[in-house]
PDB file of N, CA and C in Angstrom:
ATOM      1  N   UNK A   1      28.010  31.456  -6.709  1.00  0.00           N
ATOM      2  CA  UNK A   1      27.716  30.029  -6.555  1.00  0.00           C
ATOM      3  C   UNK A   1      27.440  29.412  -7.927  1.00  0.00           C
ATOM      4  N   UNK A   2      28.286  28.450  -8.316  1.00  0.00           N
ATOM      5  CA  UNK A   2      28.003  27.825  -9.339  1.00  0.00           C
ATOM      6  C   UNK A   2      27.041  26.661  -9.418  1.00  0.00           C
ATOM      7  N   UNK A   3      25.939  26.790 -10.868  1.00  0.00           N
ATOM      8  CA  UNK A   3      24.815  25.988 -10.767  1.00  0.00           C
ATOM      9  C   UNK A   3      25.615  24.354 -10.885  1.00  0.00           C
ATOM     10  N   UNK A   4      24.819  23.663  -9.731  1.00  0.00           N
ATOM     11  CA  UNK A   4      25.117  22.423 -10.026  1.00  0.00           C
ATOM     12  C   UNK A   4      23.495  21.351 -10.073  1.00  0.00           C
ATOM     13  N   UNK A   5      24.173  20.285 -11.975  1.00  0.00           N
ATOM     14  CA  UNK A   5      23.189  19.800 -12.182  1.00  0.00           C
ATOM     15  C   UNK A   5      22.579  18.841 -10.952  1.00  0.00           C
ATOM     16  N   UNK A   6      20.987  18.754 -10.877  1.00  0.00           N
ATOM     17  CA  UNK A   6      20.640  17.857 -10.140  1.00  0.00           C
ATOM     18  C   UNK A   6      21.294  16.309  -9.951  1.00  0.00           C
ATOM     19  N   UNK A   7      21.442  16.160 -11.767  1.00  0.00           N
ATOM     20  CA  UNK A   7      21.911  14.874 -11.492  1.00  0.00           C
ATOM     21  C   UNK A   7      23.316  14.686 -10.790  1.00  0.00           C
ATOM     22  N   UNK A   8      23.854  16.117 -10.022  1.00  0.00           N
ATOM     23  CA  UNK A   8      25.151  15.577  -9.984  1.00  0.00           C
ATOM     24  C   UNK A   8      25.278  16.002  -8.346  1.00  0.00           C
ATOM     25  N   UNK A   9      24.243  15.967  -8.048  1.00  0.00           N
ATOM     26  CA  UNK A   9      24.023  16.387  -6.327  1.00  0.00           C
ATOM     27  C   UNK A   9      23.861  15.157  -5.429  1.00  0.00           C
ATOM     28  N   UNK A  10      24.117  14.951  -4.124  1.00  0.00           N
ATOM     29  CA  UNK A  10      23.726  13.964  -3.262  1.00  0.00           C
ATOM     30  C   UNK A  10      22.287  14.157  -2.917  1.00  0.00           C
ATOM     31  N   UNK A  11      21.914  12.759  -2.228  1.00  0.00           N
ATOM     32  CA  UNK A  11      20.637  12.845  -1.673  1.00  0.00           C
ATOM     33  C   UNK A  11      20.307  14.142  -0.467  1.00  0.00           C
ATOM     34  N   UNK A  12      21.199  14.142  -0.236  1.00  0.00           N
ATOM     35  CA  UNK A  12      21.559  15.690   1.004  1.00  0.00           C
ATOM     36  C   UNK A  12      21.565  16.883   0.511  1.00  0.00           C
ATOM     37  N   UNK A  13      22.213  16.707  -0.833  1.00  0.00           N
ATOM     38  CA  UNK A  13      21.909  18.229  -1.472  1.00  0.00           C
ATOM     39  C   UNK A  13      20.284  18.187  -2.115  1.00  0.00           C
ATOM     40  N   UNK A  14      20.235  17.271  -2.794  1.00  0.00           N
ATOM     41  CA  UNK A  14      18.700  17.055  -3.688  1.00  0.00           C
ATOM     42  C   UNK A  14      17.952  17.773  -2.373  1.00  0.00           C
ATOM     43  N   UNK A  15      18.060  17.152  -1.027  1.00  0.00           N
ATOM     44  CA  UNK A  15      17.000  17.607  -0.061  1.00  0.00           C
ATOM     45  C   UNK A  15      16.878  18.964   0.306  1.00  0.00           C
ATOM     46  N   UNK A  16      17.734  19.558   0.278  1.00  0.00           N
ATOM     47  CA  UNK A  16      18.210  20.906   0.827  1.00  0.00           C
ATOM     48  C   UNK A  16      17.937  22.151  -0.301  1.00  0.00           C
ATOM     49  N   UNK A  17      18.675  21.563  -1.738  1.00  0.00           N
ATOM     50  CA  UNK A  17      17.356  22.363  -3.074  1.00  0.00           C
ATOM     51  C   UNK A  17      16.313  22.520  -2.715  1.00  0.00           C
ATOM     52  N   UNK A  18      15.329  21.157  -2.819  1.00  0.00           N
ATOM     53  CA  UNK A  18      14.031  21.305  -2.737  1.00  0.00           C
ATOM     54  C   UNK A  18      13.518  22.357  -1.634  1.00  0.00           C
ATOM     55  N   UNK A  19      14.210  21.572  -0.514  1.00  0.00           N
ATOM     56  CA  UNK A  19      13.760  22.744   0.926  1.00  0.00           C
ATOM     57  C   UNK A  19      13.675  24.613   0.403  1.00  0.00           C
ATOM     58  N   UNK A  20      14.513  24.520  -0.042  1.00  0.00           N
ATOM     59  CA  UNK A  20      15.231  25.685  -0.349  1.00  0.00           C
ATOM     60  C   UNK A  20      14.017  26.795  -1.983  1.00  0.00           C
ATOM     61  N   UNK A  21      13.898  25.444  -2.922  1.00  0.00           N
ATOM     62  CA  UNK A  21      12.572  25.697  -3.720  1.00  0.00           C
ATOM     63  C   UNK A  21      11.597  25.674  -3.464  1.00  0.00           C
ATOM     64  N   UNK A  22      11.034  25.094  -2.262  1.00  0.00           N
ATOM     65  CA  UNK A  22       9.500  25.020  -1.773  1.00  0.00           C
ATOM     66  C   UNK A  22       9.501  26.651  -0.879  1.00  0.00           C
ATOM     67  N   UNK A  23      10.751  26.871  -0.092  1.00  0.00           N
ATOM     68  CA  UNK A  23      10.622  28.259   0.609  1.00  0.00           C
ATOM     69  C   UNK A  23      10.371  29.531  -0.133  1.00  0.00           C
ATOM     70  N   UNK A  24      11.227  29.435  -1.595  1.00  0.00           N
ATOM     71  CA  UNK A  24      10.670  30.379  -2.367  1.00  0.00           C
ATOM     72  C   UNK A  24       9.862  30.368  -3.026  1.00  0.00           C
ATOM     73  N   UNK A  25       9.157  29.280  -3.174  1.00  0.00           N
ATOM     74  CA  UNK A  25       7.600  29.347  -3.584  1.00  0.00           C
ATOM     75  C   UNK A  25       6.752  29.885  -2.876  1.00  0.00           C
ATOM     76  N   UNK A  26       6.863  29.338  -1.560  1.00  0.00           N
ATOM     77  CA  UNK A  26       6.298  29.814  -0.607  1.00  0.00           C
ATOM     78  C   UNK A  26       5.937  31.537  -0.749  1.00  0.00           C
ATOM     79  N   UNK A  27       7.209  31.900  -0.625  1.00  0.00           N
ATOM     80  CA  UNK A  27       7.341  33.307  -0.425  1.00  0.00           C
ATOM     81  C   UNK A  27       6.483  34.130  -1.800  1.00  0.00           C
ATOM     82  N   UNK A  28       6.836  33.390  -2.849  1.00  0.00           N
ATOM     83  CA  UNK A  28       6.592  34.060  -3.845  1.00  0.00           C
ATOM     84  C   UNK A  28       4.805  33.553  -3.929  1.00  0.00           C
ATOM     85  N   UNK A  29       4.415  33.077  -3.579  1.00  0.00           N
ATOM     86  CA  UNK A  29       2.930  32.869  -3.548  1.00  0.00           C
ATOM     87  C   UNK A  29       2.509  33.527  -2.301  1.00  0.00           C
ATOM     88  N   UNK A  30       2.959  34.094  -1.572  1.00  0.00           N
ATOM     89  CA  UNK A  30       2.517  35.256  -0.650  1.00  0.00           C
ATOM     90  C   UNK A  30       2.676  36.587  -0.948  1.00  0.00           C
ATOM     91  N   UNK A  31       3.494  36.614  -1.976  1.00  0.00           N
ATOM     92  CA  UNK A  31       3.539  38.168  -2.646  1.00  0.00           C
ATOM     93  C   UNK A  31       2.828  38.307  -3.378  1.00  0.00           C
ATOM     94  N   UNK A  32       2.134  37.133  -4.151  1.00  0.00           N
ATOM     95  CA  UNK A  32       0.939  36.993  -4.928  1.00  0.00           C
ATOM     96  C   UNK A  32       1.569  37.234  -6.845  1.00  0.00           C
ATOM     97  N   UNK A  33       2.704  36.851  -6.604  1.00  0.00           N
ATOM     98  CA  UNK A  33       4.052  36.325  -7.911  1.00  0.00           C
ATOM     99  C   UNK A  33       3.486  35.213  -8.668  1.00  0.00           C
ATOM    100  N   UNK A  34       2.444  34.974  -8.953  1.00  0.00           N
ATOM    101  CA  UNK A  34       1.781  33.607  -9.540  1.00  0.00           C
ATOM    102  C   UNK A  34       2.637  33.163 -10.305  1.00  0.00           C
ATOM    103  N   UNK A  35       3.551  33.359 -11.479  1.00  0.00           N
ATOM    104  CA  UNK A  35       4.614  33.003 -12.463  1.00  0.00           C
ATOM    105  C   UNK A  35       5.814  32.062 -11.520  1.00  0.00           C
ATOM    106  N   UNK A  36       5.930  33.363 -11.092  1.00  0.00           N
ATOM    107  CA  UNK A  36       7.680  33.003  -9.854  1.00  0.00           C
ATOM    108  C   UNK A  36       6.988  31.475  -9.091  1.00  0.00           C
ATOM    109  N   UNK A  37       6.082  31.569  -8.451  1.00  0.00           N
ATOM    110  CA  UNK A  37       5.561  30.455  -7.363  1.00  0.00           C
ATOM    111  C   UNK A  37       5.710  29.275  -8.515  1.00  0.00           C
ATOM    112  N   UNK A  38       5.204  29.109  -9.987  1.00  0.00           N
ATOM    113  CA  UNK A  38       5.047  28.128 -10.659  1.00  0.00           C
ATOM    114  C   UNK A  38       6.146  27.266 -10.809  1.00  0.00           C
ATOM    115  N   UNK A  39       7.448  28.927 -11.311  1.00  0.00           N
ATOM    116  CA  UNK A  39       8.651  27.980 -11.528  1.00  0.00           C
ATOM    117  C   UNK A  39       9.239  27.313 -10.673  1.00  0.00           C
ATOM    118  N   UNK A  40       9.287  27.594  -9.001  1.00  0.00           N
ATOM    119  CA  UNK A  40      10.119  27.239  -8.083  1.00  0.00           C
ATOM    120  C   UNK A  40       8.977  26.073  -7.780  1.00  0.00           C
ATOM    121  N   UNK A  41       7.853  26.375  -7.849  1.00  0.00           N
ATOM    122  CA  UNK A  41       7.489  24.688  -7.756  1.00  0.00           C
ATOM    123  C   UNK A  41       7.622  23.377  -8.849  1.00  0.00           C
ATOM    124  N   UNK A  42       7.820  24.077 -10.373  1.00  0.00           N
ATOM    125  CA  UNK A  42       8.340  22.724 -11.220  1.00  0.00           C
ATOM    126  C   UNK A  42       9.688  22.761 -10.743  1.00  0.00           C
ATOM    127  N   UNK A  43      10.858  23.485 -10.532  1.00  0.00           N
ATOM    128  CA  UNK A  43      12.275  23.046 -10.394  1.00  0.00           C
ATOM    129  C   UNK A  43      12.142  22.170  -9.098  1.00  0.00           C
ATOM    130  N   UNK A  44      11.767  22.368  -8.539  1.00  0.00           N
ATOM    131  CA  UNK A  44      11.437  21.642  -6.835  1.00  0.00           C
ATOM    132  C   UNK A  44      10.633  19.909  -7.216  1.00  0.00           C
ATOM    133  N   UNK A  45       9.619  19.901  -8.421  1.00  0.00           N
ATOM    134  CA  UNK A  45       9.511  18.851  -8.802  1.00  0.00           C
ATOM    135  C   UNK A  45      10.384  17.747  -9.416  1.00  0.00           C
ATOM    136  N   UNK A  46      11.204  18.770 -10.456  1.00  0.00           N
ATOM    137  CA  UNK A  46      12.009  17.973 -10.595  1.00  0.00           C
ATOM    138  C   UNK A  46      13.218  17.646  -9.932  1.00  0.00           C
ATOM    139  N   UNK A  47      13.390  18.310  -9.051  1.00  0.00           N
ATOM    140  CA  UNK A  47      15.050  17.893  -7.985  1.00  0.00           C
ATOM    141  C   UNK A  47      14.406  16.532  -7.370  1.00  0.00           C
ATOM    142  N   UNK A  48      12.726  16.290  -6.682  1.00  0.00           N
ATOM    143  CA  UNK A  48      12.119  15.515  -5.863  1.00  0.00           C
ATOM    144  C   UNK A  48      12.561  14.106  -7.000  1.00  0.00           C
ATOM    145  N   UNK A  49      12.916  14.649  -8.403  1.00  0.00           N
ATOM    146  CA  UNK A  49      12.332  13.272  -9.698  1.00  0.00           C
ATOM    147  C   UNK A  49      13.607  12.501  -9.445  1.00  0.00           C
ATOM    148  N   UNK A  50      15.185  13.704  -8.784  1.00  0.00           N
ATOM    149  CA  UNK A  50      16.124  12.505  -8.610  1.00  0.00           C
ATOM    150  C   UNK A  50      16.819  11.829  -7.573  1.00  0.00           C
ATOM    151  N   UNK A  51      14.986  12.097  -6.599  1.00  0.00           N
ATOM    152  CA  UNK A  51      15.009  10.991  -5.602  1.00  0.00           C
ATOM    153  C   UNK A  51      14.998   9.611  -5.326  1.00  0.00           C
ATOM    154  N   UNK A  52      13.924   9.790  -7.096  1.00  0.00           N
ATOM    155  CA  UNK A  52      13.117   8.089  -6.990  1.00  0.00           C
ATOM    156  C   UNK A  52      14.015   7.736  -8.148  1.00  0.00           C
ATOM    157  N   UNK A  53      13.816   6.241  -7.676  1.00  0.00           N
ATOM    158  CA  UNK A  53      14.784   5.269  -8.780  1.00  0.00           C
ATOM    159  C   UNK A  53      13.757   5.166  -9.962  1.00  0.00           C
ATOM    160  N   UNK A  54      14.176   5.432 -11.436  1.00  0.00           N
ATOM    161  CA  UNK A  54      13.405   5.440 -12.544  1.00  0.00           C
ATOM    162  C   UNK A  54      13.044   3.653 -12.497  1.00  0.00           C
ATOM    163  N   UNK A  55      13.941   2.964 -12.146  1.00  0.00           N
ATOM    164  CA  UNK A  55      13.660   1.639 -12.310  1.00  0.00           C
ATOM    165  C   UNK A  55      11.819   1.506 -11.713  1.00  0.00           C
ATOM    166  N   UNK A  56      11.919   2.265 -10.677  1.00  0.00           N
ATOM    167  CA  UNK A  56      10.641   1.641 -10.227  1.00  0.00           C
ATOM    168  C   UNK A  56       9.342   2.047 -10.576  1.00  0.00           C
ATOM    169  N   UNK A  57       9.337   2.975 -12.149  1.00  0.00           N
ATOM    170  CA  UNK A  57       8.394   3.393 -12.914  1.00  0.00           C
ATOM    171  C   UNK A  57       7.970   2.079 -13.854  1.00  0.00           C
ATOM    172  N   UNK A  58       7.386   1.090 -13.897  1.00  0.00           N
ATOM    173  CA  UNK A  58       7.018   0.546 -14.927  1.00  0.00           C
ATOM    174  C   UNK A  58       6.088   0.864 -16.291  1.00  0.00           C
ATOM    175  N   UNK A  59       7.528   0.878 -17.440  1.00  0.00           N
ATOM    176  CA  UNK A  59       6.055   0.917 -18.486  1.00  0.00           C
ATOM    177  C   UNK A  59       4.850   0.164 -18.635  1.00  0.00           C
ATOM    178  N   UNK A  60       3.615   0.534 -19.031  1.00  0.00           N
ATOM    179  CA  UNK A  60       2.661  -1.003 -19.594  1.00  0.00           C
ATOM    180  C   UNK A  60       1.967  -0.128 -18.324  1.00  0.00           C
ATOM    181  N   UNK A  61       2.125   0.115 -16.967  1.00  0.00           N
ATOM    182  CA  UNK A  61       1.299   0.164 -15.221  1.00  0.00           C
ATOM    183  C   UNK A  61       0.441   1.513 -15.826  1.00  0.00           C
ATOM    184  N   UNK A  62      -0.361   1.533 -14.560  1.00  0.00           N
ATOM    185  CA  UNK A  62      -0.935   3.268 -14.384  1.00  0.00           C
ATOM    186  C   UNK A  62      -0.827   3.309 -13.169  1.00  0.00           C
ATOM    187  N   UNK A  63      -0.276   4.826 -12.784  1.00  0.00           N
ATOM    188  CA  UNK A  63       0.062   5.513 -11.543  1.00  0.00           C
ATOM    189  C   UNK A  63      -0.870   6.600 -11.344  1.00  0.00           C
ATOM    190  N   UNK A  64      -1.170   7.133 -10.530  1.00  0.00           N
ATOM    191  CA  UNK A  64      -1.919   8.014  -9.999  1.00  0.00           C
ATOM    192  C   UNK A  64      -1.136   9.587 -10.002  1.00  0.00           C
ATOM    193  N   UNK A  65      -1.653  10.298 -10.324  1.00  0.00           N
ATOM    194  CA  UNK A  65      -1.090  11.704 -10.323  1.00  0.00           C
ATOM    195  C   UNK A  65      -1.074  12.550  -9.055  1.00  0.00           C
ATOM    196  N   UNK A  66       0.099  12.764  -8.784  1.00  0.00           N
ATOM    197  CA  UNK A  66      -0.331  13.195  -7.261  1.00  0.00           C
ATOM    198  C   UNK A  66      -0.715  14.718  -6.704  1.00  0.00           C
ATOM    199  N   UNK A  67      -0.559  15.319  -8.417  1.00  0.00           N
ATOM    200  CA  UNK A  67      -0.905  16.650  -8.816  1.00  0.00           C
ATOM    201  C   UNK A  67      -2.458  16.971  -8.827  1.00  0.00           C
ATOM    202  N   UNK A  68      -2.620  15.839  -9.421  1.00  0.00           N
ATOM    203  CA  UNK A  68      -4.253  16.067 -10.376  1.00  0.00           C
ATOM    204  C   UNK A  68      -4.914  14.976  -9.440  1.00  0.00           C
ATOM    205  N   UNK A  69      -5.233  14.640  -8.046  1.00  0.00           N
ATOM    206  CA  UNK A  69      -6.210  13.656  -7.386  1.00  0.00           C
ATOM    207  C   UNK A  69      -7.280  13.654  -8.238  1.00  0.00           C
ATOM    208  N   UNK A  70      -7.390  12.181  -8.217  1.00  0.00           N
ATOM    209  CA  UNK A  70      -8.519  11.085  -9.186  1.00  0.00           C
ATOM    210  C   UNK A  70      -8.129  10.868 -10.865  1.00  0.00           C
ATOM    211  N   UNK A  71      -7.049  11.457 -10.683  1.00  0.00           N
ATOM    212  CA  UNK A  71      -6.684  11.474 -12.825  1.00  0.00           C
ATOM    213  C   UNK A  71      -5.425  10.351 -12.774  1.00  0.00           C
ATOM    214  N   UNK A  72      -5.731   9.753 -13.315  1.00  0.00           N
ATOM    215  CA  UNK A  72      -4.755   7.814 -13.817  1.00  0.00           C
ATOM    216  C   UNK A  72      -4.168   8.419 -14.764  1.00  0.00           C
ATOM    217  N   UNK A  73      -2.252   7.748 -14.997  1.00  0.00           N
ATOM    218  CA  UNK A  73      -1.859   7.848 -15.828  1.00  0.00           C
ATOM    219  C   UNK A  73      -1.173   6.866 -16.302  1.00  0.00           C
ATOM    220  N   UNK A  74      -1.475   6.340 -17.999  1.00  0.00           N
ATOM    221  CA  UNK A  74      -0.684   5.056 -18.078  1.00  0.00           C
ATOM    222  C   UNK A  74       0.651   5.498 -18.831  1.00  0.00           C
ATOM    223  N   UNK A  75       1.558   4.580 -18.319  1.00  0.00           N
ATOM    224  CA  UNK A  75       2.891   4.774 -18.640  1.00  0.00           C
ATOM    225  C   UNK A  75       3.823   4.002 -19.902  1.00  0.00           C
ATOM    226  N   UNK A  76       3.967   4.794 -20.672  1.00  0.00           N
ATOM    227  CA  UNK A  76       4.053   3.782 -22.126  1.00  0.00           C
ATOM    228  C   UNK A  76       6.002   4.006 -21.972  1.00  0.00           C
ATOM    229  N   UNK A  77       6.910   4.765 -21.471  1.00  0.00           N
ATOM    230  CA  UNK A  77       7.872   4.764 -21.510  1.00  0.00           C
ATOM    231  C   UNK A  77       8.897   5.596 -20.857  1.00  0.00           C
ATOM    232  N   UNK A  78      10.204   5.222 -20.356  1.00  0.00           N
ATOM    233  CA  UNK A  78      10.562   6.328 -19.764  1.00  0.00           C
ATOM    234  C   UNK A  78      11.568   6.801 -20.497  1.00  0.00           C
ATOM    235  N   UNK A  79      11.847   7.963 -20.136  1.00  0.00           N
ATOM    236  CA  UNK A  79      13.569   8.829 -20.763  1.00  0.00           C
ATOM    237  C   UNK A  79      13.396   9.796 -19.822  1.00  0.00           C
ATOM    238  N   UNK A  80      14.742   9.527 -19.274  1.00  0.00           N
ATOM    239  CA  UNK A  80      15.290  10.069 -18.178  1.00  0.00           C
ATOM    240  C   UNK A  80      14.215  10.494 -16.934  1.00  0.00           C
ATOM    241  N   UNK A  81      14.012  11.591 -16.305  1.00  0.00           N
ATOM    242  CA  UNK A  81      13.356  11.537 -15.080  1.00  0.00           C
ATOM    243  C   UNK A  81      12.240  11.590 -15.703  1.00  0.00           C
ATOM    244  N   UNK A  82      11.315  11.674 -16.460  1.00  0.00           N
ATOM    245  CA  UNK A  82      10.555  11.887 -17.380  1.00  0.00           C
ATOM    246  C   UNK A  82       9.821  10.623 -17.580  1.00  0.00           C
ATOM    247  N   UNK A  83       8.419  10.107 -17.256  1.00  0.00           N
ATOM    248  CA  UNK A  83       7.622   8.567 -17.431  1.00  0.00           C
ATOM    249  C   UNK A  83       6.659   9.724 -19.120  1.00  0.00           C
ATOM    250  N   UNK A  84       6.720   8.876 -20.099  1.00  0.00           N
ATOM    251  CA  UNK A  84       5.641   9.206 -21.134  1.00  0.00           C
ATOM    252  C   UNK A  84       4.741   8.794 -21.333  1.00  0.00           C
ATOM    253  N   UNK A  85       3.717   8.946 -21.433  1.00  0.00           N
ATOM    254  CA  UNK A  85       2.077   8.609 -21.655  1.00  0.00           C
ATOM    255  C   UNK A  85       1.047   9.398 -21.834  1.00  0.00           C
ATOM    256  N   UNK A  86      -0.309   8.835 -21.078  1.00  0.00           N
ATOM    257  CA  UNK A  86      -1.438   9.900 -21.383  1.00  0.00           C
ATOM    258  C   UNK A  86      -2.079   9.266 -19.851  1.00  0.00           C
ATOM    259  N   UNK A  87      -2.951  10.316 -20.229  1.00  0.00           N
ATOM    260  CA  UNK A  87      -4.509  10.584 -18.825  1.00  0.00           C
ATOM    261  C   UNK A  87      -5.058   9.566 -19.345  1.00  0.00           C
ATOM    262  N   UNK A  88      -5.446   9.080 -18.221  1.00  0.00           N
ATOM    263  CA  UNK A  88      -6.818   8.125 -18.688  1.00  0.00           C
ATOM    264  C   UNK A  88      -8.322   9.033 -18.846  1.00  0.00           C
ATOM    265  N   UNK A  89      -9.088   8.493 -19.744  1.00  0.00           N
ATOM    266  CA  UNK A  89     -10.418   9.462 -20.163  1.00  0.00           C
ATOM    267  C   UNK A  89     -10.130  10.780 -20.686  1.00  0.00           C
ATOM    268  N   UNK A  90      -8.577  11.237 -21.033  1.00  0.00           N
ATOM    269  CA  UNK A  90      -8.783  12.236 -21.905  1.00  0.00           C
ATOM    270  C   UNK A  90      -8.860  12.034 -22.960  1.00  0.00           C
ATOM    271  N   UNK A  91      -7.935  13.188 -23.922  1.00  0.00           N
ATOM    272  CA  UNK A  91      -7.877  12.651 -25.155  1.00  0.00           C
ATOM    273  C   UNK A  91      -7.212  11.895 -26.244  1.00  0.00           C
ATOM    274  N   UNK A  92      -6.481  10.969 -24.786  1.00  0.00           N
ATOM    275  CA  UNK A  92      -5.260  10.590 -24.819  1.00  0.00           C
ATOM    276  C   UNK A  92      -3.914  10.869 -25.806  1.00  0.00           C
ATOM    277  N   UNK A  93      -3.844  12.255 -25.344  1.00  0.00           N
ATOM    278  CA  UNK A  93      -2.842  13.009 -26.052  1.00  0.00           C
ATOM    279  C   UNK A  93      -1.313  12.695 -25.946  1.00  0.00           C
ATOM    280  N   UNK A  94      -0.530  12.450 -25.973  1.00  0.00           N
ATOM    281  CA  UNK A  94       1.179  11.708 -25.217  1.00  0.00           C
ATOM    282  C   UNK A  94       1.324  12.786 -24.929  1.00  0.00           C
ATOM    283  N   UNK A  95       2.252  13.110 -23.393  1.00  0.00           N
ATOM    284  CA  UNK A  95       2.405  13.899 -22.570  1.00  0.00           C
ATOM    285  C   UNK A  95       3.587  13.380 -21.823  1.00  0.00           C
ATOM    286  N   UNK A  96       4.862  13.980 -20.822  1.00  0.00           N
ATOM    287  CA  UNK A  96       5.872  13.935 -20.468  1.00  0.00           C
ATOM    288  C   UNK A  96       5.304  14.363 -19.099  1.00  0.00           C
ATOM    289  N   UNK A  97       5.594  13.265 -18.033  1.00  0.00           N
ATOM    290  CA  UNK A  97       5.653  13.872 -16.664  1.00  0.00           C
ATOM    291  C   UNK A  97       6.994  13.512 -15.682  1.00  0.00           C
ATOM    292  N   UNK A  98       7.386  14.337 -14.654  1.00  0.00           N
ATOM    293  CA  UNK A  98       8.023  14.047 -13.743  1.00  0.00           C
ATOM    294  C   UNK A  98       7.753  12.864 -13.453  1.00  0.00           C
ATOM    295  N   UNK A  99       8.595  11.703 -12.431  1.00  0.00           N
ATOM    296  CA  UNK A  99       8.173  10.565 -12.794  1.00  0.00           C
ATOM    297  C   UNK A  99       8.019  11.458 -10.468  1.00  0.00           C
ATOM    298  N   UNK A 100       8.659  12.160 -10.340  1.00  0.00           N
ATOM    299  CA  UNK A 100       8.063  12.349  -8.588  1.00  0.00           C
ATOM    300  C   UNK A 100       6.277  12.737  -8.495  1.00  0.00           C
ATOM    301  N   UNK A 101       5.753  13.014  -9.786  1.00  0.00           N
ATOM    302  CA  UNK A 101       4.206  12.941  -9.976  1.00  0.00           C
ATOM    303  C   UNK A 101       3.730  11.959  -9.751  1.00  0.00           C
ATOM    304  N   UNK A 102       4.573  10.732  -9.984  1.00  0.00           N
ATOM    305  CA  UNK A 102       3.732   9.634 -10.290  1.00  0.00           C
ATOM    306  C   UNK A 102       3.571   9.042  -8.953  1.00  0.00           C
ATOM    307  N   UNK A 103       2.473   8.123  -8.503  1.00  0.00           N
ATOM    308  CA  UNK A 103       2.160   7.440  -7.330  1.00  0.00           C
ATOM    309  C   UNK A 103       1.507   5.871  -7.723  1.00  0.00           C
ATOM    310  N   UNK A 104       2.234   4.796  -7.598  1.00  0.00           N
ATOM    311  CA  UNK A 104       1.439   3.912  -7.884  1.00  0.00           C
ATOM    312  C   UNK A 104       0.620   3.325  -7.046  1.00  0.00           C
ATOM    313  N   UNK A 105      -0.538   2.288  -7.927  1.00  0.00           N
ATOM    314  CA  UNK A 105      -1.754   2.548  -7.628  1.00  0.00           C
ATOM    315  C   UNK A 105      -1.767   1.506  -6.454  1.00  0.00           C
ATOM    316  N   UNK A 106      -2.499   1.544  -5.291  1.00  0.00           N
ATOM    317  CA  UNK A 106      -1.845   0.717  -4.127  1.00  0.00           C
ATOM    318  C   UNK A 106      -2.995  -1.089  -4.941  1.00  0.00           C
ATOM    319  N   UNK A 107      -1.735  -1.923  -4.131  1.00  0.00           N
ATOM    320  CA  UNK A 107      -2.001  -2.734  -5.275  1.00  0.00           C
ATOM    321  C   UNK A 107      -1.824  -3.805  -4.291  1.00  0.00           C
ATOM    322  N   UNK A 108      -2.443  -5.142  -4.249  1.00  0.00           N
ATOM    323  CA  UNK A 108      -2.092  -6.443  -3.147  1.00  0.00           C
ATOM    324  C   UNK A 108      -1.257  -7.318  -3.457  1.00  0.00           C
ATOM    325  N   UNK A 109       0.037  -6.605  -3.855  1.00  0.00           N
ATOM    326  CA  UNK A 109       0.958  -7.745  -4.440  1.00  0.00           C
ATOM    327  C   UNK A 109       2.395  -7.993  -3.067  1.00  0.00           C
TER     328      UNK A 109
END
């Protein structure tokens, strides 16, 4: 089976990866594989990243991490599935996240 890039999969395949990466995480965090479980859960993050439309990441906003509950992240720019910024209250170090991490902040607009 030849690897095919995410970006070049349907929404049907994107779904069926992930399915497919969350099962072997699964598995591999029951064998107690701590490494293996990590990777199949970042590749599984990022197949989820080319679900969402990058458009709807705004730079300048802060989104909520849906990794880290209660940790804000403001968003200074994107490249490719990838939103760049920092934590709020750290040390605001620049950092690269999946933009399927991101959750924005519910808002009354």
């Amino acid at each position: 089976m030849s690897e095919k890039k995410y970006s070049d999969m349907t929404v049907q395949e994107l779904r069926t990866e992930i399915a497919n990466l969350k099962e072997k995480a699964r598995k591999a965090e029951q064998l107690g594989i701590v490494n293996e479980y990590a990777v199949y859960e970042r590749k599984a993050t990022m197949a989820q990243s080319f679900l969402i439309d990058p458009t709807s990441i705004k730079p300048g906003e802060m989104y909520k991490i849906t990794s880290d509950p209660g940790i804000y992240f403001h968003v200074e720019y994107l490249k490719g599935r990838f939103a760049w910024g920092y934590r709020l209250g750290g040390d605001k170090y620049e950092e690269a996240l999946p933009i399927s991490l991101l959750e924005p902040l519910k808002e009354g607009k």
